[in-house]
Structure formats: structure tokens, C-alpha cells
Protein backbone atom coordinates (compact mmCIF):
# COMPACT_ATOMS: atom_id res chain seq x y z
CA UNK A 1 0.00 0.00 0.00
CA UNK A 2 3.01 2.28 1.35
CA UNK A 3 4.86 1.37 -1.88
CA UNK A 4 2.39 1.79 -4.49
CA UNK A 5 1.62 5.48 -3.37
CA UNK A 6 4.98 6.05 -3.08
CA UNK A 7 5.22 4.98 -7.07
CA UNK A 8 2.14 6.82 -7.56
CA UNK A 9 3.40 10.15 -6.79
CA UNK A 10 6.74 9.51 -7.88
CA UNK A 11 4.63 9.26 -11.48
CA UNK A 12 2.62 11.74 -10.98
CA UNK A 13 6.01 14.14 -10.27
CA UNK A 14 7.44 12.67 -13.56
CA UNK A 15 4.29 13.61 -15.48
CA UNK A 16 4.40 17.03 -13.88
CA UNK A 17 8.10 17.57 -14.73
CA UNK A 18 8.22 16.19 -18.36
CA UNK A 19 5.31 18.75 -19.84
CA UNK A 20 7.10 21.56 -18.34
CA UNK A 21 5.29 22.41 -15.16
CA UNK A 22 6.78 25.51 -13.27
CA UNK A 23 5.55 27.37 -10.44
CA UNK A 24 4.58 30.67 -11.53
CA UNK A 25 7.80 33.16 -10.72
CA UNK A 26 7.38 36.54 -9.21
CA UNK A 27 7.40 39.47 -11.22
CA UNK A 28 10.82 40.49 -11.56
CA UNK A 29 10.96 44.49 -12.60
CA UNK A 30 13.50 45.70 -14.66
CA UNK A 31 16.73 47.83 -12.40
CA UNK A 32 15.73 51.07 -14.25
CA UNK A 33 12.77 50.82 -12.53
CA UNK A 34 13.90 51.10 -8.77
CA UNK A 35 13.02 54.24 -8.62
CA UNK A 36 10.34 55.09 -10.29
CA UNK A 37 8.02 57.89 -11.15
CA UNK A 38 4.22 57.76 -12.05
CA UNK A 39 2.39 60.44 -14.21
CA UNK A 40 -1.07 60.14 -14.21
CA UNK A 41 -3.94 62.40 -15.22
CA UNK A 42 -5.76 60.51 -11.82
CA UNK A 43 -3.85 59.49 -8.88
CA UNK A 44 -7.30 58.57 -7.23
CA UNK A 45 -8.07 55.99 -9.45
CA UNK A 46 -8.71 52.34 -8.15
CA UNK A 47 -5.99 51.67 -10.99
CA UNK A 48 -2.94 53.95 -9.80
CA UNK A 49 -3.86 53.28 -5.94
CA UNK A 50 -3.26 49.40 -7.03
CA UNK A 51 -0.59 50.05 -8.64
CA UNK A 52 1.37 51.92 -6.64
CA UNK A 53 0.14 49.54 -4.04
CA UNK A 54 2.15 46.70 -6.09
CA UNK A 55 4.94 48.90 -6.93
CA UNK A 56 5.95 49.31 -3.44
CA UNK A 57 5.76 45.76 -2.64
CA UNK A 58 7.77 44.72 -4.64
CA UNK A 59 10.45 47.55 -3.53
CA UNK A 60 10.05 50.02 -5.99
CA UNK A 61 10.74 53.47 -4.59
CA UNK A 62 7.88 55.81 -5.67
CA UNK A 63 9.41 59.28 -6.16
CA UNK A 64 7.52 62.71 -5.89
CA UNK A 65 9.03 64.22 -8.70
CA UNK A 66 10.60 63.63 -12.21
CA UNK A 67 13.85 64.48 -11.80
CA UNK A 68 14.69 61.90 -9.18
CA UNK A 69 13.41 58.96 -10.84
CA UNK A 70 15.05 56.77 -13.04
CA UNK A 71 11.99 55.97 -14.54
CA UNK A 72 8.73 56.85 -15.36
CA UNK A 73 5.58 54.87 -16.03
CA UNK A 74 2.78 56.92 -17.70
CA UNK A 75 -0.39 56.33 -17.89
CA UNK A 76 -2.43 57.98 -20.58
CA UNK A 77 -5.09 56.90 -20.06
CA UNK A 78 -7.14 55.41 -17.30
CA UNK A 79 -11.17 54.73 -17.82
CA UNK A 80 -13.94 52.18 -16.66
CA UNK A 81 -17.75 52.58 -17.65
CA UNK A 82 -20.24 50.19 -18.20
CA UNK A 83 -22.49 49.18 -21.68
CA UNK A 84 -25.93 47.49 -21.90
CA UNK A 85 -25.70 44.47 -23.34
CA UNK A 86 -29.63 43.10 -23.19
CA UNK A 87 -32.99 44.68 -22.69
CA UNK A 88 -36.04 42.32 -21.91
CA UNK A 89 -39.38 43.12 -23.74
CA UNK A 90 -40.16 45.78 -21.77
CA UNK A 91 -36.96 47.81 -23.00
CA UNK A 92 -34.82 47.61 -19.71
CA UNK A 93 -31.60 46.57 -18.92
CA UNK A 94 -30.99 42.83 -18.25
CA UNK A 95 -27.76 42.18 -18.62
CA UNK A 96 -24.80 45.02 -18.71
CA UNK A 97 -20.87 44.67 -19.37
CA UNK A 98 -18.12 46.24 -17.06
CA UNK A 99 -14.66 47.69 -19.13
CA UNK A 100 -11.79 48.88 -17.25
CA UNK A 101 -9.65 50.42 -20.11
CA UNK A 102 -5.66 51.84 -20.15
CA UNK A 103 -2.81 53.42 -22.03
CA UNK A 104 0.39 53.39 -20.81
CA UNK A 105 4.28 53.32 -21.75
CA UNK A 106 7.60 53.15 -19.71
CA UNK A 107 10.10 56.02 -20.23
CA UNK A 108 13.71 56.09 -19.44
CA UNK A 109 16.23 58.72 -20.09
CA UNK A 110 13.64 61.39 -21.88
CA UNK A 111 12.65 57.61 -24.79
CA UNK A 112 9.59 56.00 -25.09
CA UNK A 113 10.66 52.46 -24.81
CA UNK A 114 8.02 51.29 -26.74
CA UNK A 115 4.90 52.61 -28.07
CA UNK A 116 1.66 53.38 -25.74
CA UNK A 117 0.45 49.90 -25.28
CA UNK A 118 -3.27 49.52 -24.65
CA UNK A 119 -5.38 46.74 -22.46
CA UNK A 120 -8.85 46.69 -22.05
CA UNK A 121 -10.49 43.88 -19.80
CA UNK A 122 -14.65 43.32 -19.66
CA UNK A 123 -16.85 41.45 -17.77
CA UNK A 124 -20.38 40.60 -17.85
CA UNK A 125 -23.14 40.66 -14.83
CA UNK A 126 -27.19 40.24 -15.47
CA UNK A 127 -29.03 43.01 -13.98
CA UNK A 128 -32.16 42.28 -11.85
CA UNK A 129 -34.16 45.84 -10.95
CA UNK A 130 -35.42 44.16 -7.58
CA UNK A 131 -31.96 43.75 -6.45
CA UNK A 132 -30.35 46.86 -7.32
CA UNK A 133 -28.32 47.58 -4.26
CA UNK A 134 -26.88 43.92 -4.93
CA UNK A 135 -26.00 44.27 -8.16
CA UNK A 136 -24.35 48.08 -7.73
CA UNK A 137 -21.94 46.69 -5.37
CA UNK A 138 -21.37 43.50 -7.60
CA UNK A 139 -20.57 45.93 -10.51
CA UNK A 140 -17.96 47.86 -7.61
CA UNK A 141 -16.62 44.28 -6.71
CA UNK A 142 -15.61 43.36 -10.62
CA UNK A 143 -13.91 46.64 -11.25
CA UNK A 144 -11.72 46.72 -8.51
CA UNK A 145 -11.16 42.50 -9.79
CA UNK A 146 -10.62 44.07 -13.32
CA UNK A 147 -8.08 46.67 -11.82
CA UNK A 148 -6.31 44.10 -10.10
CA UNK A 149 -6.36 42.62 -13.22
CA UNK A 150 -4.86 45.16 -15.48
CA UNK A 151 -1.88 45.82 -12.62
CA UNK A 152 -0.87 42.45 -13.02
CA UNK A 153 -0.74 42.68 -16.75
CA UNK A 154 0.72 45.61 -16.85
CA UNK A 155 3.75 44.29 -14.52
CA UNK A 156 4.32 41.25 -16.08
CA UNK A 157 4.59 43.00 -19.88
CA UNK A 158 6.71 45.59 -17.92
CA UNK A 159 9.36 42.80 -16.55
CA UNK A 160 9.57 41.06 -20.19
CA UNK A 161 11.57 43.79 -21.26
């Protein structure tokens, strides 16, 4: 019994091993980044407060002016909204989509490394008008996700450079 789970797992580990399993690895910034500058039309944003947020955790200085940083990370643009995306036979909202939409580019030494890239992430919620205390709230809790979202992406297309 002791044996054959032993082989078990030992197969299993094998398996796991030969298609090129890896642990995800944390995001590893580029140095030029260390201390690093952010220009934003909206600092208040549930973007740039997450953001920063990640930034600093993973020891980024955040400096208070351009001149000190070695970098800077613009952000163009920063928007969320919502769209309808079904009416019911009475011509109201049944179902709406959530975006949470940016621009932004790295800059180092006065260059544009690379073009503004953009990323735009949706999701999708049905809308009940009997629960619409619910559903405002639900709407809140997917664009903060979405935000989380779009820092992540943004930090691991930053540390492929």
C-alpha cells in the first residue's frame, strides 16, 4: 500500500516535470525601474492606488518628482464605464458589461521604450431591478477584480523587457 503510493506520486512528479510544469515566478521588474516615477492624469483611481500599491511591494521606490526617478511609467489613459448588453421586452436593462480600459508606456532617459500599449479587460453581470443595491456593489466588486487585473498585466509586460 506504502509502496504503491509512493510509485504513484513519484509518477505523478514525472508527469508534472516532463510537460514543463513551473511554479509561476514573481514578477521580476526591470533595475531602471527602482526608482520610479508615475504620471497620471488621476492618482485617485482604483488603478494607480493598485498600482502603486504593487509597486511598493515589490520595492520600488515611488518618487515625488521627475527628476529623481530613473523611470517613469505613464499612464495615458485610465477609464472604466459600463455598456448594456440586453434589454427584456419591456426595454430595460438585463444584462450590462463592465470595461476597465488603459494606455500606458515606460520612459527612461527622456525615450519612449516602446509605443503606448493599450489593455482593455470586460466582464459581464445580469441586472435584476429588484436587487439593485446587490448588483451596484457587484458591478464595484468586478472593477476593482478588473483593476487588479490590469496591474498584473501591466507588470508582467513591464518585466519582459
Amino acid at each position: 500500500m506504502l509502496l504503491s503510493r509512493n510509485i504513484f506520486i513519484l509518477i505523478i512528479l514525472g508527469i508534472l516535470n516532463s510537460c514543463g510544469f513551473q511554479l509561476r515566478q514573481p514578477v521580476l521588474l526591470p533595475v531602471s525601474m527602482n526608482q520610479t516615477y508615475i504620471e497620471t492624469n488621476n492618482n485617485r483611481s482604483l488603478f494607480s492606488q493598485q498600482l502603486k500599491k504593487e509597486l511598493v511591494s515589490k520595492n520600488v521606490e515611488l518618487v515625488s518628482s521627475k527628476a529623481d526617478a530613473t523611470s517613469i511609467l505613464k499612464i495615458f489613459e485610465d477609464e472604466t464605464g459600463r455598456r448594456v448588453l440586453s434589454v427584456s421586452a419591456r426595454n430595460i436593462a438585463t444584462e450590462y458589461e463592465v470595461f476597465y480600459r488603459i494606455v500606458f508606456g515606460l520612459e527612461e532617459d527622456g525615450k519612449l521604450l516602446s509605443p503606448p500599449r493599450e489593455i482593455i479587460l470586460t466582464r459581464s453581470y445580469t441586472f435584476d431591478e429588484r436587487l439593485v443595491l446587490g448588483k451596484s456593489q457587484e458591478e464595484e466588486m468586478l472593477i476593482e477584480a478588473l483593476a487588479g487585473d490590469l496591474v498584473r498585466m501591466v507588470l508582467n509586460q513591464l518585466s519582459s523587457k
